[in-house]
PDB file of N, CA and C in Angstrom:
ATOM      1  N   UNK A   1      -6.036   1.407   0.491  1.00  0.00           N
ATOM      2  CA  UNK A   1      -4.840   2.080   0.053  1.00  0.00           C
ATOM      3  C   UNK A   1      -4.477   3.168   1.059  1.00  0.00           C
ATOM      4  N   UNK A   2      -2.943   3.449   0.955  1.00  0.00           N
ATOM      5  CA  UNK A   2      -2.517   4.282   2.103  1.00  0.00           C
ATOM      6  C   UNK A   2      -2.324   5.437   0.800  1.00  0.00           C
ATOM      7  N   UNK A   3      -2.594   6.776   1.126  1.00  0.00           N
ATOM      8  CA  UNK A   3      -2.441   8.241   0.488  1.00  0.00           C
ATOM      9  C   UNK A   3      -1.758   8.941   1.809  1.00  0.00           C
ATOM     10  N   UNK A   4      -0.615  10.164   1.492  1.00  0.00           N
ATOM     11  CA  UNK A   4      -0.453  11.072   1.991  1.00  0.00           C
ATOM     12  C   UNK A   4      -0.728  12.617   1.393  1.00  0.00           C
ATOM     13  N   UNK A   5      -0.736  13.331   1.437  1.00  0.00           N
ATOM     14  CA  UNK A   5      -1.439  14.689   0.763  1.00  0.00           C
ATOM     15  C   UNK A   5      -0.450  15.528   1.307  1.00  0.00           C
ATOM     16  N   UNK A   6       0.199  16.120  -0.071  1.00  0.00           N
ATOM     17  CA  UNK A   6       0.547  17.068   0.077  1.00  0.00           C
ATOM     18  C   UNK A   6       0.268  18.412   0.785  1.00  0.00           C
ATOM     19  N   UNK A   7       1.156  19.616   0.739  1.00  0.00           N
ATOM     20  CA  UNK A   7       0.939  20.774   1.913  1.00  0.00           C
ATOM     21  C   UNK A   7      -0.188  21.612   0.939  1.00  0.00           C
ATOM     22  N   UNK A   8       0.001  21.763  -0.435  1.00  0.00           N
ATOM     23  CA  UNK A   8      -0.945  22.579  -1.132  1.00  0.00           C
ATOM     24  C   UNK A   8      -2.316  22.067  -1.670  1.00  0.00           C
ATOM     25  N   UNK A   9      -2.751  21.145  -0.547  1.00  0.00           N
ATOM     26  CA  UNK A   9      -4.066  20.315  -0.979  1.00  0.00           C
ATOM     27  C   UNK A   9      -4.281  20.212   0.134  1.00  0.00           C
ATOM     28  N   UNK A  10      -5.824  20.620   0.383  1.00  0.00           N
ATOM     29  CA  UNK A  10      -7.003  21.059   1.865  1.00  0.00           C
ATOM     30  C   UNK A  10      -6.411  19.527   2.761  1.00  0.00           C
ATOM     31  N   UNK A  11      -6.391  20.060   4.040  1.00  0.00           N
ATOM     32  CA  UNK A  11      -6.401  18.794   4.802  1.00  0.00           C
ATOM     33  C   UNK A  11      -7.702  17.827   4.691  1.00  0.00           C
ATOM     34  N   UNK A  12      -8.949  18.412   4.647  1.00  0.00           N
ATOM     35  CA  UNK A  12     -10.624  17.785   4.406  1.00  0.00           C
ATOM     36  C   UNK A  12      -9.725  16.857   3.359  1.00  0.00           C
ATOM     37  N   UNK A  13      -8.946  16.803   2.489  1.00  0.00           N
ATOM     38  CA  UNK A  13      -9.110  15.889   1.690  1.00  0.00           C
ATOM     39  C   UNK A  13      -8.588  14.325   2.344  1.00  0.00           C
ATOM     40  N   UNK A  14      -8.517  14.524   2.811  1.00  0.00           N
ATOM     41  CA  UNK A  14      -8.117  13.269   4.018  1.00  0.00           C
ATOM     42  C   UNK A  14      -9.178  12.286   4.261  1.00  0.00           C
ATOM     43  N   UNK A  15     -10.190  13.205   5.100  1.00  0.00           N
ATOM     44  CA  UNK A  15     -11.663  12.619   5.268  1.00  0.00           C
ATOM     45  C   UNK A  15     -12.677  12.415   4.159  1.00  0.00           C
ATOM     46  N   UNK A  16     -12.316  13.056   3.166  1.00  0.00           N
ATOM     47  CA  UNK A  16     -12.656  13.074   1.569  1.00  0.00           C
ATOM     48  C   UNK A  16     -11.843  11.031   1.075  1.00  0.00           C
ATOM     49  N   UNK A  17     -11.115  10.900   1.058  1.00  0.00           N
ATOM     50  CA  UNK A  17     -10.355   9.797   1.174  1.00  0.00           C
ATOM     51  C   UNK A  17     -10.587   8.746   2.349  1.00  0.00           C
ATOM     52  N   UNK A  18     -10.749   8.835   3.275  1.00  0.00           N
ATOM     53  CA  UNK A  18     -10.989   7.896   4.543  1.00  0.00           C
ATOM     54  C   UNK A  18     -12.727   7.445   4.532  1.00  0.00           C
ATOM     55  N   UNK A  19     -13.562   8.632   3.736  1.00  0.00           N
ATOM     56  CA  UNK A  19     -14.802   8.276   3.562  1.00  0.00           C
ATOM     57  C   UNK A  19     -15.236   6.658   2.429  1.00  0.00           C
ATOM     58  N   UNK A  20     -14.205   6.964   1.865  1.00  0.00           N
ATOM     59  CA  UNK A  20     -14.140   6.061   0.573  1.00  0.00           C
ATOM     60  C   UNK A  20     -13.165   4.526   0.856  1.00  0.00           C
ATOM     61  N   UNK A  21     -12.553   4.512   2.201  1.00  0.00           N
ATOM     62  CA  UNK A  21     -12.078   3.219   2.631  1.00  0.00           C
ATOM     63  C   UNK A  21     -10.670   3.596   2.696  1.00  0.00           C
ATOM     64  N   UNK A  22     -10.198   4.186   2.654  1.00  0.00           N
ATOM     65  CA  UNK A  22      -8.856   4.228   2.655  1.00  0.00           C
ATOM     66  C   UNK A  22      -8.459   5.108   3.815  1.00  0.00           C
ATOM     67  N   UNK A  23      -6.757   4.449   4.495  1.00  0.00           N
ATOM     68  CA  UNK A  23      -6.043   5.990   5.125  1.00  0.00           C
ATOM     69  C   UNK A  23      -5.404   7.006   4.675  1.00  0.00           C
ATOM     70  N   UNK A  24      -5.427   7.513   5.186  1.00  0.00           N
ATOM     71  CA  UNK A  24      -4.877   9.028   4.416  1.00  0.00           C
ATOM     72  C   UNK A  24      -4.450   9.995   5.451  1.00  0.00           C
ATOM     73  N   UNK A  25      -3.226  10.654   5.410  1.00  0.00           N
ATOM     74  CA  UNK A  25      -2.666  11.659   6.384  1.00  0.00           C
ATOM     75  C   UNK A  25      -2.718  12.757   5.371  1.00  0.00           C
ATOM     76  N   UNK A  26      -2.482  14.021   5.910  1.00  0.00           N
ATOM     77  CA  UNK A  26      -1.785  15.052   5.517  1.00  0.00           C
ATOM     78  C   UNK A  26      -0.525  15.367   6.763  1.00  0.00           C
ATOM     79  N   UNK A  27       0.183  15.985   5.202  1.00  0.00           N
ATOM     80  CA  UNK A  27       1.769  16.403   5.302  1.00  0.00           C
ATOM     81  C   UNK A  27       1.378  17.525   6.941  1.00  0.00           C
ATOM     82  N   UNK A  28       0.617  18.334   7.096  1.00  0.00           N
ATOM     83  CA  UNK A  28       0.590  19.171   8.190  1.00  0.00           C
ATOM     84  C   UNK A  28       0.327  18.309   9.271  1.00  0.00           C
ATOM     85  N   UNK A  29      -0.426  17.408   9.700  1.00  0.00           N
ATOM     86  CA  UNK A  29      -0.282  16.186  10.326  1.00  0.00           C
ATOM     87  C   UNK A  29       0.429  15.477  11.030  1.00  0.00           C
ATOM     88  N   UNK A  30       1.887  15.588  10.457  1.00  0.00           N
ATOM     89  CA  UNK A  30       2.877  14.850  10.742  1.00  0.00           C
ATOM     90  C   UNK A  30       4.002  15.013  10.574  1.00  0.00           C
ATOM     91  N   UNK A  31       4.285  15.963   9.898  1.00  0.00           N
ATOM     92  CA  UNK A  31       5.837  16.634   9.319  1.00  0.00           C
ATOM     93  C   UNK A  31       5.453  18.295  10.128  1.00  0.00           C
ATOM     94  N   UNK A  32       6.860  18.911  10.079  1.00  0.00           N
ATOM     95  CA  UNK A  32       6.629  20.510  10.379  1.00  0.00           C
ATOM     96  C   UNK A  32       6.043  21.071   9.300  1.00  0.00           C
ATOM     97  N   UNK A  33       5.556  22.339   9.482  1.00  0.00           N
ATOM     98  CA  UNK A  33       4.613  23.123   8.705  1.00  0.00           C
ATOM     99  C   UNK A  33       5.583  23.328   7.116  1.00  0.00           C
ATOM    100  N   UNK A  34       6.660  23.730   7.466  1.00  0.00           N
ATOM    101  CA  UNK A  34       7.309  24.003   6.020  1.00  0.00           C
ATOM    102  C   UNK A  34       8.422  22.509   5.988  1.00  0.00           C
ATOM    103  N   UNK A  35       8.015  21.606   5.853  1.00  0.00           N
ATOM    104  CA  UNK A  35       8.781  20.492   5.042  1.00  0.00           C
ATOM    105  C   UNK A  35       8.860  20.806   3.916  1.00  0.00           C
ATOM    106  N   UNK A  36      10.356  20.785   3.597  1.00  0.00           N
ATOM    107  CA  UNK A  36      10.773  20.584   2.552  1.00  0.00           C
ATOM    108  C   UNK A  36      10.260  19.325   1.257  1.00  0.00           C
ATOM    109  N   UNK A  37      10.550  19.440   0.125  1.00  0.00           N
ATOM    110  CA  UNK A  37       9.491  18.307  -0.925  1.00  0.00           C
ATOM    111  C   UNK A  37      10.097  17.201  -0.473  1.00  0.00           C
ATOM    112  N   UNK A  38      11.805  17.012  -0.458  1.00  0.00           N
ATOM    113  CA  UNK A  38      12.478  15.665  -0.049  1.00  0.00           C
ATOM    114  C   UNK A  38      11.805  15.113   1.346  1.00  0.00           C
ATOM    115  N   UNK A  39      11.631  15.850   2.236  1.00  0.00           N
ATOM    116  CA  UNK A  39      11.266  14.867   3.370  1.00  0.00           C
ATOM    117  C   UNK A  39       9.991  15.091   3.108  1.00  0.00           C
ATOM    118  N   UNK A  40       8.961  15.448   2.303  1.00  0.00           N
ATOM    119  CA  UNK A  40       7.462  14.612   2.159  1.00  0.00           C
ATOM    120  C   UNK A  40       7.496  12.936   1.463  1.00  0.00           C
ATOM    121  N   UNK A  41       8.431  13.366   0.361  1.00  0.00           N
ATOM    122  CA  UNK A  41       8.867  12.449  -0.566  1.00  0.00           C
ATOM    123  C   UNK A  41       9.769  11.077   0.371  1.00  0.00           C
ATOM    124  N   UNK A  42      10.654  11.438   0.932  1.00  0.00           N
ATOM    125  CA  UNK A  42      11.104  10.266   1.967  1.00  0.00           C
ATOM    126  C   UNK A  42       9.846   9.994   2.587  1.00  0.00           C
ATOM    127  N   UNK A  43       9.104  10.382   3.166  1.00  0.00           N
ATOM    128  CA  UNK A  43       7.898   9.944   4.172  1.00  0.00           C
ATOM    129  C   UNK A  43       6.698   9.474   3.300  1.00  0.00           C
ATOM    130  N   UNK A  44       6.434   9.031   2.151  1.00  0.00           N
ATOM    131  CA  UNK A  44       6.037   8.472   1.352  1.00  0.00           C
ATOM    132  C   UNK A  44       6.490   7.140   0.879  1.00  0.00           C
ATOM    133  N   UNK A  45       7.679   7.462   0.179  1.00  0.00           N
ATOM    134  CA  UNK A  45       8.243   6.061   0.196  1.00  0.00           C
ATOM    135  C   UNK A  45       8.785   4.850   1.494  1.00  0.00           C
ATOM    136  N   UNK A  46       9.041   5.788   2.838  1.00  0.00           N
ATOM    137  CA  UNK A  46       9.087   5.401   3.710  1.00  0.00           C
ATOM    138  C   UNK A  46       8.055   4.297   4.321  1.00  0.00           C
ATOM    139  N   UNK A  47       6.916   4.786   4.196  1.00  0.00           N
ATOM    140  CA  UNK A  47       5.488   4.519   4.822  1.00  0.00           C
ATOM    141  C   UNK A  47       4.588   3.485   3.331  1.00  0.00           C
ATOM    142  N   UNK A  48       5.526   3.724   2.605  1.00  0.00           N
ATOM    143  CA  UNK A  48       4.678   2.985   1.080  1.00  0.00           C
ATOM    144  C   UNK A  48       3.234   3.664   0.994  1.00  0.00           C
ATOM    145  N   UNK A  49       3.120   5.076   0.976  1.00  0.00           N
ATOM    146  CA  UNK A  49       2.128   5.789   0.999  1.00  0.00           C
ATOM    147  C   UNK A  49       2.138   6.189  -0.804  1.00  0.00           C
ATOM    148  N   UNK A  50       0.815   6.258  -1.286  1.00  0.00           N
ATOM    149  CA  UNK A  50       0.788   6.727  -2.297  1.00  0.00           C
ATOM    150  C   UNK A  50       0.692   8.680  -2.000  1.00  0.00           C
ATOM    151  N   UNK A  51       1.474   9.456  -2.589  1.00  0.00           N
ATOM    152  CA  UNK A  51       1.760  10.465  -2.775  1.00  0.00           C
ATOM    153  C   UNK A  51       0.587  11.124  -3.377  1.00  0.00           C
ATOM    154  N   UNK A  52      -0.639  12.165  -2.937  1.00  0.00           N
ATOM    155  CA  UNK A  52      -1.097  12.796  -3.617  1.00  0.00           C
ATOM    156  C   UNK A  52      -0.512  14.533  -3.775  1.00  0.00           C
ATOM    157  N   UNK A  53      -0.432  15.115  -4.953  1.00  0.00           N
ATOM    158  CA  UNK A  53       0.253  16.236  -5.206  1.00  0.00           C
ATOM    159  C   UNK A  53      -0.226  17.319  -6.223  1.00  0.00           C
ATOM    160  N   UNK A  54       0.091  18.280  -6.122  1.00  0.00           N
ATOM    161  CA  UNK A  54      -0.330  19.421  -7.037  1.00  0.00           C
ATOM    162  C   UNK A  54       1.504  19.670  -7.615  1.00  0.00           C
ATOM    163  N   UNK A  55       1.966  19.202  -7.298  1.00  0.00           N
ATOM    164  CA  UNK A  55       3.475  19.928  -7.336  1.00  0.00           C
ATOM    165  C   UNK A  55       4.495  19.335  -8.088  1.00  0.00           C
ATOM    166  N   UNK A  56       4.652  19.507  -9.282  1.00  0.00           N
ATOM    167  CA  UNK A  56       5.402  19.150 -10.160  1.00  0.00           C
ATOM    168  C   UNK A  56       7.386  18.635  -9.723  1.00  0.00           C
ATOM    169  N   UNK A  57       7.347  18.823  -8.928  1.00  0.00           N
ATOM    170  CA  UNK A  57       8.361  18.712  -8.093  1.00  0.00           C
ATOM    171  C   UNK A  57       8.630  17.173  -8.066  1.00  0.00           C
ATOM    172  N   UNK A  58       7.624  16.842  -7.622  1.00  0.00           N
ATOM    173  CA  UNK A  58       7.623  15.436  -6.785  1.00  0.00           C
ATOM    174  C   UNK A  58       8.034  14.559  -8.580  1.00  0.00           C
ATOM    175  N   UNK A  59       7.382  14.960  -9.489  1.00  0.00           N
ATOM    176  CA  UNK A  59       8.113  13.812 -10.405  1.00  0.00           C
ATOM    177  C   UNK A  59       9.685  13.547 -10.818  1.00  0.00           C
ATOM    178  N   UNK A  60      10.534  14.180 -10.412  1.00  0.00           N
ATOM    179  CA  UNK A  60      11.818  14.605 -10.317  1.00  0.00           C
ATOM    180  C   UNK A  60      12.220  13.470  -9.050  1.00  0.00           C
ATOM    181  N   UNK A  61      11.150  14.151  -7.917  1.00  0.00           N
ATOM    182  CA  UNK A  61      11.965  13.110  -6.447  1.00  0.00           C
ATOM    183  C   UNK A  61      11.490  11.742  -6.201  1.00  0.00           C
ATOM    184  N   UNK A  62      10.636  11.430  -7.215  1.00  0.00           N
ATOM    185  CA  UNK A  62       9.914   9.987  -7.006  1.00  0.00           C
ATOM    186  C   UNK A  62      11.236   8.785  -8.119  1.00  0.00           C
ATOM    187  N   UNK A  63      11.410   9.532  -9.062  1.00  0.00           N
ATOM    188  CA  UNK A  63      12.794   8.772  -9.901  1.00  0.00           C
ATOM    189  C   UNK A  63      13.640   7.819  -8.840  1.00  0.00           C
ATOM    190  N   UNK A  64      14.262   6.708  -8.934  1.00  0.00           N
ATOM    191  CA  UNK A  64      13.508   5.954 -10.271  1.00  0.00           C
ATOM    192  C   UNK A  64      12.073   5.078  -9.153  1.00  0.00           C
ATOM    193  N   UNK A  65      11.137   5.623  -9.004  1.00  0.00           N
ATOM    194  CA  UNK A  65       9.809   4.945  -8.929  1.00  0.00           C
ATOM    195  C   UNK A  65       9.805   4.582  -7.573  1.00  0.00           C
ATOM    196  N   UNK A  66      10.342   5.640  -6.616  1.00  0.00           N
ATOM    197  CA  UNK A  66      10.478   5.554  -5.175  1.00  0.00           C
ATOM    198  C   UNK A  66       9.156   5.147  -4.360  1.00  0.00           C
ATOM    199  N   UNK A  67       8.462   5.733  -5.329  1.00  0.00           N
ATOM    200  CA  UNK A  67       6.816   5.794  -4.126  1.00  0.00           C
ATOM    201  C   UNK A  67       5.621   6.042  -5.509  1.00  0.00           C
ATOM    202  N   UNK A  68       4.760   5.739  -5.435  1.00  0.00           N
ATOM    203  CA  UNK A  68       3.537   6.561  -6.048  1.00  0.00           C
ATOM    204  C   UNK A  68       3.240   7.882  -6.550  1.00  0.00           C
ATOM    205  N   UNK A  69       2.976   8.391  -6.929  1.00  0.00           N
ATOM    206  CA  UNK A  69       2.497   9.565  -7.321  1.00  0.00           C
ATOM    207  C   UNK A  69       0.962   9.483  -8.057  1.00  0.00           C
ATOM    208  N   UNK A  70       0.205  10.585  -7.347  1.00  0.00           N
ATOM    209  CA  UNK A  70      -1.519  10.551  -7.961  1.00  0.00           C
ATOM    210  C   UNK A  70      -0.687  12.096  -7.796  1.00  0.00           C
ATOM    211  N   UNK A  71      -0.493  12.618  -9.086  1.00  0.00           N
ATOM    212  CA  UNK A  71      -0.641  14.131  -9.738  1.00  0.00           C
ATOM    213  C   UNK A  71      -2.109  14.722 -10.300  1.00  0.00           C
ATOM    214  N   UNK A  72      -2.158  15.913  -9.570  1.00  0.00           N
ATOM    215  CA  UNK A  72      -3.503  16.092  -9.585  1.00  0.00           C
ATOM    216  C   UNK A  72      -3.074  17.784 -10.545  1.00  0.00           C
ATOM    217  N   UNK A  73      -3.875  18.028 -11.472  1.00  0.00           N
ATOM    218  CA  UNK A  73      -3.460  19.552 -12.424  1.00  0.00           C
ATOM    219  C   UNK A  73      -5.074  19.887 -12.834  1.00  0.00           C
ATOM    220  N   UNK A  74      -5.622  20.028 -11.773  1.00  0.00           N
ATOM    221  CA  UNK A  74      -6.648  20.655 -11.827  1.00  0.00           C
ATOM    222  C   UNK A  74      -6.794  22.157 -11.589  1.00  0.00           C
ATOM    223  N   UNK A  75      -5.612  22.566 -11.006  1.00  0.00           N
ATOM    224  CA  UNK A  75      -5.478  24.334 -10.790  1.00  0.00           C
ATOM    225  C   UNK A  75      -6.269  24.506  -9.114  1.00  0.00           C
ATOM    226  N   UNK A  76      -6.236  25.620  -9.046  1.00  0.00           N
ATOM    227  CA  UNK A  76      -6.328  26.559  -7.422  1.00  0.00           C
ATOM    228  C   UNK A  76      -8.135  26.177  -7.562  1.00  0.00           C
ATOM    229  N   UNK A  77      -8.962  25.712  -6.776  1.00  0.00           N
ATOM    230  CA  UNK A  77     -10.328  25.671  -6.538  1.00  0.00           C
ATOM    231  C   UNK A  77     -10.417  25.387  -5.033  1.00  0.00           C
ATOM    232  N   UNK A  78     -12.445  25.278  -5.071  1.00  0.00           N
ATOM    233  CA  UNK A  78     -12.375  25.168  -3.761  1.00  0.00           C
ATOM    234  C   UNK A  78     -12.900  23.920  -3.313  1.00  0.00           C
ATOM    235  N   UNK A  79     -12.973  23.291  -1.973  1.00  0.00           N
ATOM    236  CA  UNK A  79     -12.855  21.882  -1.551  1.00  0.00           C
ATOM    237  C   UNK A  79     -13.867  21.261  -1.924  1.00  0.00           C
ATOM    238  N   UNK A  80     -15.213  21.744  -2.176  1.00  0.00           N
ATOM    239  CA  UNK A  80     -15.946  21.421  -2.520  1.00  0.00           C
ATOM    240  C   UNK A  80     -15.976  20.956  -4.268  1.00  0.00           C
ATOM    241  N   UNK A  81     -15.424  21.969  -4.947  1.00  0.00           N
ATOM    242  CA  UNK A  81     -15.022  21.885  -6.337  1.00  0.00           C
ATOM    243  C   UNK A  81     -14.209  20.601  -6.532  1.00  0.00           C
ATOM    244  N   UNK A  82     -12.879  20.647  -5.321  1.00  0.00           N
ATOM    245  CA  UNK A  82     -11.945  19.319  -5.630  1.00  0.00           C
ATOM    246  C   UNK A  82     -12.484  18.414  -5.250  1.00  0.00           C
ATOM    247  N   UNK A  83     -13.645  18.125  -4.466  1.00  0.00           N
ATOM    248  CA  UNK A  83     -14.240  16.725  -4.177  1.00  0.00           C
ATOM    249  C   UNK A  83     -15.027  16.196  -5.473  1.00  0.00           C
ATOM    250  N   UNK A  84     -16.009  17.203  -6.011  1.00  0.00           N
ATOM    251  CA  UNK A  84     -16.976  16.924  -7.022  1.00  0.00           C
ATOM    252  C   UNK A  84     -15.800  16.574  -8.528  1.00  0.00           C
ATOM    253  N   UNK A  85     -14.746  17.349  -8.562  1.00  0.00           N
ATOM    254  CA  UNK A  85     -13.637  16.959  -9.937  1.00  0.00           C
ATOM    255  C   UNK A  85     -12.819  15.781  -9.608  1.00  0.00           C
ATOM    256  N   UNK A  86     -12.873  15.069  -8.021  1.00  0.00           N
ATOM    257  CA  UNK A  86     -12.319  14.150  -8.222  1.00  0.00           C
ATOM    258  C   UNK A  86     -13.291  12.615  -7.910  1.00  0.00           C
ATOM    259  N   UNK A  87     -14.381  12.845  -7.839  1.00  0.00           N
ATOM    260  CA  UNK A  87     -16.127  11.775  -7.724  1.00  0.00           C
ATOM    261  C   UNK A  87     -15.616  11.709  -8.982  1.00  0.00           C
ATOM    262  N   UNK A  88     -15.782  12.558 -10.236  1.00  0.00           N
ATOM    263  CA  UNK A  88     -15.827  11.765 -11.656  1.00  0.00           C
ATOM    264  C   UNK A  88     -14.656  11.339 -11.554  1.00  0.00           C
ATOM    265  N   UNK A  89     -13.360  11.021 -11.211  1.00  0.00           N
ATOM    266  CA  UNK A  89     -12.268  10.660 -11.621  1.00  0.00           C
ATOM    267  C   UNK A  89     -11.791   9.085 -10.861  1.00  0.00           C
ATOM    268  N   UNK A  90     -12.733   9.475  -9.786  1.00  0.00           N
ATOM    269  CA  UNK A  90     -11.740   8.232  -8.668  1.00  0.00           C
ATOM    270  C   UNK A  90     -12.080   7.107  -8.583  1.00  0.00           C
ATOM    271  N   UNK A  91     -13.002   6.394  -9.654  1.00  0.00           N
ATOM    272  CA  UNK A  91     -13.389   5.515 -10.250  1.00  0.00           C
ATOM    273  C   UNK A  91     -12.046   4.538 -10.816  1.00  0.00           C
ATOM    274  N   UNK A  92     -11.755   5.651 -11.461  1.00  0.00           N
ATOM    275  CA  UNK A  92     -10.570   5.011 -12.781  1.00  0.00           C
ATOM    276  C   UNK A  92      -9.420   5.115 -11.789  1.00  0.00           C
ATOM    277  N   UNK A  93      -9.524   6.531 -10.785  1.00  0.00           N
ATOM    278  CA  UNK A  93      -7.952   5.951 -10.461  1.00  0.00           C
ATOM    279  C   UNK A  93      -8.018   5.160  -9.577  1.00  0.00           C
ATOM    280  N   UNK A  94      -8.812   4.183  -8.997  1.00  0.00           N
ATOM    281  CA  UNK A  94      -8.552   3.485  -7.500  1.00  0.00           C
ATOM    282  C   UNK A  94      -8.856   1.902  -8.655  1.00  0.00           C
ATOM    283  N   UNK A  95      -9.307   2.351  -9.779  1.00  0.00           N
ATOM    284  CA  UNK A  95      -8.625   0.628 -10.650  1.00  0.00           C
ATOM    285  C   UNK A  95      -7.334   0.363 -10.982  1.00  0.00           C
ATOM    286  N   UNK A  96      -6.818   1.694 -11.489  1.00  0.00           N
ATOM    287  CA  UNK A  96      -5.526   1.843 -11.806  1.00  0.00           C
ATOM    288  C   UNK A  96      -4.590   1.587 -11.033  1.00  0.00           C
ATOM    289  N   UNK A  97      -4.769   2.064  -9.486  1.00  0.00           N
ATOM    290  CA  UNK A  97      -3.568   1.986  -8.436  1.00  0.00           C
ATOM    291  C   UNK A  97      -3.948   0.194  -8.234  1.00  0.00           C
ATOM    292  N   UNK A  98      -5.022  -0.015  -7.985  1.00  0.00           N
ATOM    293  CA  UNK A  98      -5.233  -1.355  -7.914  1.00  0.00           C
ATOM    294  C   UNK A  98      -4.606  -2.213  -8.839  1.00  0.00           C
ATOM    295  N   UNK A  99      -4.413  -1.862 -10.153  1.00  0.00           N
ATOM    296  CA  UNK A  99      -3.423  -2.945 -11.194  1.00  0.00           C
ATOM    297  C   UNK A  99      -2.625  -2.688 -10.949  1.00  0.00           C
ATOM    298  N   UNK A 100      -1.638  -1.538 -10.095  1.00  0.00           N
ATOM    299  CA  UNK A 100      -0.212  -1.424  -9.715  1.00  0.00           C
ATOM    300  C   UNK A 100       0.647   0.174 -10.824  1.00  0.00           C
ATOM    301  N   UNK A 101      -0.384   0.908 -10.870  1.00  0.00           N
ATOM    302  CA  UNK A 101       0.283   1.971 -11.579  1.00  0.00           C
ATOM    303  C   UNK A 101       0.621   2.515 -10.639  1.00  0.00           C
ATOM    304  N   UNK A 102       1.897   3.104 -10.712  1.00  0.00           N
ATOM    305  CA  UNK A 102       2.470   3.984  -9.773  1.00  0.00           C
ATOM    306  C   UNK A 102       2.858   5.348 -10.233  1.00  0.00           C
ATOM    307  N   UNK A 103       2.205   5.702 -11.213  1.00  0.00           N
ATOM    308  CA  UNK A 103       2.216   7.190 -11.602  1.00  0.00           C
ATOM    309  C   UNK A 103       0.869   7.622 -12.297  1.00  0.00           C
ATOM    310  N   UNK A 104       0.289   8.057 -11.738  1.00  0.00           N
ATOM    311  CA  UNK A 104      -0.821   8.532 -12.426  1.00  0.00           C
ATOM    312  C   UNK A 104      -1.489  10.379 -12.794  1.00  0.00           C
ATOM    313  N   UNK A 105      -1.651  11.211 -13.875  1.00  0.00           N
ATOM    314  CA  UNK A 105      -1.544  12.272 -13.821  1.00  0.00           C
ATOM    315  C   UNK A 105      -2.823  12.387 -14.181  1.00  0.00           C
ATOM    316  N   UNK A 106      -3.578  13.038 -12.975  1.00  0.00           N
ATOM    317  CA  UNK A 106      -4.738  13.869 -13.466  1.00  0.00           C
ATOM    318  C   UNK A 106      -5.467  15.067 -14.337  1.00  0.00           C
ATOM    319  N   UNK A 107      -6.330  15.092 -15.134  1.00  0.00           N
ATOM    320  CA  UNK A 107      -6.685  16.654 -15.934  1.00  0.00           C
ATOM    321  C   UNK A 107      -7.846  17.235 -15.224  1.00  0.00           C
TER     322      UNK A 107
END
């Protein structure tokens, strides 16, 4: 699976993701430092990248079902914290994207 990562989520989460088989960019990566949400959101659906996000925003710019979204509402922690809260989770979501969900919201 292709992921892009939002600006308010560690770049490590990339290699956090690429460890596990997949590519994965971050938004600092490849866009200017302050991209706007629309051109992350074009460069997602562009690239057929699944969208990872903290930012409530993006469910507004993904309508009607432009690209993926993996919404993550785990709150402000640290990289180490978001790797270990998302080991229990990424089980279920890499079945899920695999049956073709294209919105998925994390707790």
């Amino acid at each position: 699976m292709k992921f892009l990562i939002d600006a308010q989520l560690p770049p490590g989460l990339a290699g956090w993701l690429e460890a596990r088989g997949h590519d994965a960019e971050h938004v600092f990566a490849i866009l200017p430092g302050a991209a706007p949400d629309a051109a992350i959101a074009e460069r997602a659906e562009a690239s057929g990248a699944i969208l990872i996000s903290k930012d409530e925003d993006f469910l507004m710019l993904r309508r009607p079902d432009r690209f993926a979204l993996l919404w993550l509402r785990c709150g402000n922690t640290t990289n180490r914290a978001l790797g270990a809260w998302l080991d229990q989770r990424w089980p279920e979501v890499e079945r899920l994207l695999g049956e073709g969900e294209r919105f998925i919201e994390l707790r």
